[in-house]
Protein backbone atom coordinates (compact mmCIF):
# COMPACT_ATOMS: atom_id res chain seq x y z
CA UNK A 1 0.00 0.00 0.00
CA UNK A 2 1.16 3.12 -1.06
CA UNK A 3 1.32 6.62 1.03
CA UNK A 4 2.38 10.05 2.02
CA UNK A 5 5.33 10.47 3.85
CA UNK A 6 5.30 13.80 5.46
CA UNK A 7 8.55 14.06 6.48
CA UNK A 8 10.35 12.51 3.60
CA UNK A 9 7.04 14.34 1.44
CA UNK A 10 7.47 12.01 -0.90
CA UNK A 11 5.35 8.75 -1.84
CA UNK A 12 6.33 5.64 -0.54
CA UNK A 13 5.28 1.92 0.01
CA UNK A 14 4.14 1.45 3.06
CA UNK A 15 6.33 -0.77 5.67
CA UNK A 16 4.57 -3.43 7.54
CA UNK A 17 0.82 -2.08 6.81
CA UNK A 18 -2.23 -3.11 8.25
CA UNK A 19 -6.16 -1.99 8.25
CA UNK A 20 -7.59 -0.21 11.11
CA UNK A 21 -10.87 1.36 12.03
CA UNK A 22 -10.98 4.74 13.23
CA UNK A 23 -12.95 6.22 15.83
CA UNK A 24 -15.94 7.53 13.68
CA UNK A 25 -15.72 3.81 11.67
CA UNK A 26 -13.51 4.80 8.58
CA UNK A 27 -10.91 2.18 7.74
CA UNK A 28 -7.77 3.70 7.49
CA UNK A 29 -4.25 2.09 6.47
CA UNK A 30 -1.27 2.35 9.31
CA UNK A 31 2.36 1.76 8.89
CA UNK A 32 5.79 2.93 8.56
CA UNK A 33 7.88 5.02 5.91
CA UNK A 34 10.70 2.50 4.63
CA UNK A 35 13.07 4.98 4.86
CA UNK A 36 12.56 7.49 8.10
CA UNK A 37 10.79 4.78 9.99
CA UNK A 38 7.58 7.86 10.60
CA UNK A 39 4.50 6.56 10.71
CA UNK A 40 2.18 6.98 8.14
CA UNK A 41 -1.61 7.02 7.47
CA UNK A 42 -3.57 6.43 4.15
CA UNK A 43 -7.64 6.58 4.89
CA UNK A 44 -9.48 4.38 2.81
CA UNK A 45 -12.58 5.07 0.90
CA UNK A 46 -15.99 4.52 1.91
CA UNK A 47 -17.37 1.77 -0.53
């Protein structure tokens, strides 16, 4: 899965990613930036 790195702010695959729910029952991707080791966040569409 790919996402935004804000500290590199660049693209990058994601590192060990896995769903999650958020609090108002989004699903969200969560993992780490391959390179700084930052964690990163991709929310997922509704459908």
């Amino acid at each position: 899965m790919e996402g935004y790195c804000v500290k590199c702010k660049a693209k990058q695959e994601m590192a060990g990613a896995q769903e999650v729910t958020m609090k108002n029952g989004r699903k969200a991707m969560k993992g780490k930036c391959p390179k700084c080791s930052t964690g990163m966040y991709k929310i997922l569409g509704k459908a």
